[in-house]
Protein backbone atom coordinates (compact mmCIF):
# COMPACT_ATOMS: atom_id res chain seq x y z
CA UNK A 1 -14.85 16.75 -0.66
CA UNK A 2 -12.16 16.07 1.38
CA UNK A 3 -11.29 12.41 1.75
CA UNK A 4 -9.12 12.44 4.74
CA UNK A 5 -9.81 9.86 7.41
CA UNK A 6 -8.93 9.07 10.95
CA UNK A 7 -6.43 7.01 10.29
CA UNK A 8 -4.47 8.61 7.82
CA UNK A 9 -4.40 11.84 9.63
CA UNK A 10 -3.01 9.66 13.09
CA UNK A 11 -0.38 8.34 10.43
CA UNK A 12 0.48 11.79 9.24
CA UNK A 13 0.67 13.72 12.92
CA UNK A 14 3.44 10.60 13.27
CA UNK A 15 5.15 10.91 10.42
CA UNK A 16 5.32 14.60 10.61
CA UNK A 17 7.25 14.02 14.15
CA UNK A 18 9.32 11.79 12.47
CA UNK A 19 8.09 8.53 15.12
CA UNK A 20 8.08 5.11 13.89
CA UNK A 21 4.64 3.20 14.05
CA UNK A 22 6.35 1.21 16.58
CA UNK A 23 7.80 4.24 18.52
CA UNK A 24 4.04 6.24 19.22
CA UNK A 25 2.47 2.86 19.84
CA UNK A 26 4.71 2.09 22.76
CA UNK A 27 4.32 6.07 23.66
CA UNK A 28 0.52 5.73 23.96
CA UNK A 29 -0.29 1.93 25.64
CA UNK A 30 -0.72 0.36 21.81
CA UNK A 31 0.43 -2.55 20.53
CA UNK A 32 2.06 -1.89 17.01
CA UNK A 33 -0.51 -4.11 15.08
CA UNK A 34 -3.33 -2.26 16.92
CA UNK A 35 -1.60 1.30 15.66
CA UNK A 36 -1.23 0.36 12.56
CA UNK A 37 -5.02 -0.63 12.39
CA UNK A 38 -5.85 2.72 13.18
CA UNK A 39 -3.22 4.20 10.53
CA UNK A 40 -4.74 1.73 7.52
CA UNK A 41 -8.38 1.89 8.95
CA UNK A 42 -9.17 -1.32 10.30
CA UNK A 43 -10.31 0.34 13.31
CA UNK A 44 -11.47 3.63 14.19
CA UNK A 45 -12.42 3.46 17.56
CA UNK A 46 -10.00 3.38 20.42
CA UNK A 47 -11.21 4.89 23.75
CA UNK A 48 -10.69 8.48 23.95
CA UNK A 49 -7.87 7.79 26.69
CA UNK A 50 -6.41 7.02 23.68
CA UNK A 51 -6.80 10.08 21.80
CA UNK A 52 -5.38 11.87 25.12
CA UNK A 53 -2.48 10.27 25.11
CA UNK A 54 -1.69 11.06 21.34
CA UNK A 55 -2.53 14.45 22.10
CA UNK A 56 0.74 14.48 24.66
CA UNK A 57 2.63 12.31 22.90
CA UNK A 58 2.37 14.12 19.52
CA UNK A 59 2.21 17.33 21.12
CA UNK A 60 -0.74 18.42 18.96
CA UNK A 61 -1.57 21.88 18.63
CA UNK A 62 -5.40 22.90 19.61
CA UNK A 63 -6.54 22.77 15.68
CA UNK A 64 -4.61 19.92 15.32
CA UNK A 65 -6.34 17.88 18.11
CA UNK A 66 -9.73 19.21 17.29
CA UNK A 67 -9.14 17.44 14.14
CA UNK A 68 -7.89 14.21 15.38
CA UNK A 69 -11.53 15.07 17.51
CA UNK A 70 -13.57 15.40 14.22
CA UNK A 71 -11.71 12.76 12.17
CA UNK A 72 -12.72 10.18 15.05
CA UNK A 73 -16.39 11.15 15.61
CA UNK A 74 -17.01 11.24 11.95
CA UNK A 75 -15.71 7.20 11.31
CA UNK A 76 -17.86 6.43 14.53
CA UNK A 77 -21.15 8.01 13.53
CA UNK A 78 -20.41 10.58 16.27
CA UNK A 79 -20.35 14.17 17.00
CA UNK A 80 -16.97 15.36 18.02
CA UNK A 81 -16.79 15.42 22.07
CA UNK A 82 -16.07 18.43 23.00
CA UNK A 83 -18.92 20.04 20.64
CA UNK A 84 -21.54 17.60 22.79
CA UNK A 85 -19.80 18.55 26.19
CA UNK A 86 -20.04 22.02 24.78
CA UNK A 87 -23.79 21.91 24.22
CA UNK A 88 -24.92 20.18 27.04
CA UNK A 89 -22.89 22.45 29.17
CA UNK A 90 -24.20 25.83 27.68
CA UNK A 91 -28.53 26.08 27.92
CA UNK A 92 -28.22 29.52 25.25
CA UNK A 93 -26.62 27.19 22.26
CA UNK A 94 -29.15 24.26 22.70
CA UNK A 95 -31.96 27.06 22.37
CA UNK A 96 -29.71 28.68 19.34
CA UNK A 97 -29.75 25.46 17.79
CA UNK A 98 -33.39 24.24 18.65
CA UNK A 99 -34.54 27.72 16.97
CA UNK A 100 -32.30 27.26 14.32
CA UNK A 101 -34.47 24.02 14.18
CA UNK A 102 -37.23 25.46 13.94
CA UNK A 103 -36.84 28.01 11.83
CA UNK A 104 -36.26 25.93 8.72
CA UNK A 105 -38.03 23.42 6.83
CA UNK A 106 -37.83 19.37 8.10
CA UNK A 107 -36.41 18.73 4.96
CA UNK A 108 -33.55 20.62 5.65
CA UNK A 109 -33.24 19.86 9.66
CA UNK A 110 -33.16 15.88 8.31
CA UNK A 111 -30.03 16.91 5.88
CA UNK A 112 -28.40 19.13 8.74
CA UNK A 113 -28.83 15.88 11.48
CA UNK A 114 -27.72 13.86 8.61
CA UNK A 115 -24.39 15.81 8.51
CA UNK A 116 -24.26 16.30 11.63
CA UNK A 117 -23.96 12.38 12.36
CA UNK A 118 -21.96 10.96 9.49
């Protein structure tokens, strides 16, 4: 299983643009100590105005950002944003999933929601 976390991955995406901690934090509105929280997982939850402005200051690519996305809402007990905008903005894929749903046992709904908010 893969054991990457929020944190690490914001520290990678920096590193990989060669920006110091304190370089991005001043980029996005962060203090350095609050950054480097994030980075060694002290906290996991800064607003997602936050997340935007990594996304233009890192310049992340689509998979890259959906990532960050899925990285975030998994240390928060979430499900990734734009998968919940997603569904509540498309009536066919809540049906989809409620018959998916329905189709299978409780048992296996209960592991699927269990997934789904970890």
């Amino acid at each position: 299983m893969n054991n990457e976390t929020f944190g690490k991955y914001v520290s990678y995406l920096r590193t990989d643009r060669d920006l110091t901690l304190r370089e991005l934090a001043e980029m996005i509105g962060l203090s350095p100590y609050y950054l480097c929280s994030i980075e060694n997982g002290r906290r996991t939850n800064p607003n997602i105005k936050t997340l935007g402005k990594m996304y233009l200051a890192l310049k992340l690519r689509k998979e890259e950002m959906e990532k960050l996305l899925d990285l975030y809402a998994k240390a928060n007990g979430q499900v990734s944003a734009d998968i919940i905008d997603y569904i509540m903005e498309n009536d066919d894929t809540r049906f989809q999933l409620r018959k998916a749903r329905d189709s299978v046992s409780q048992q296996y709904w209960n592991i699927v929601i269990e997934k789904i908010t970890k």
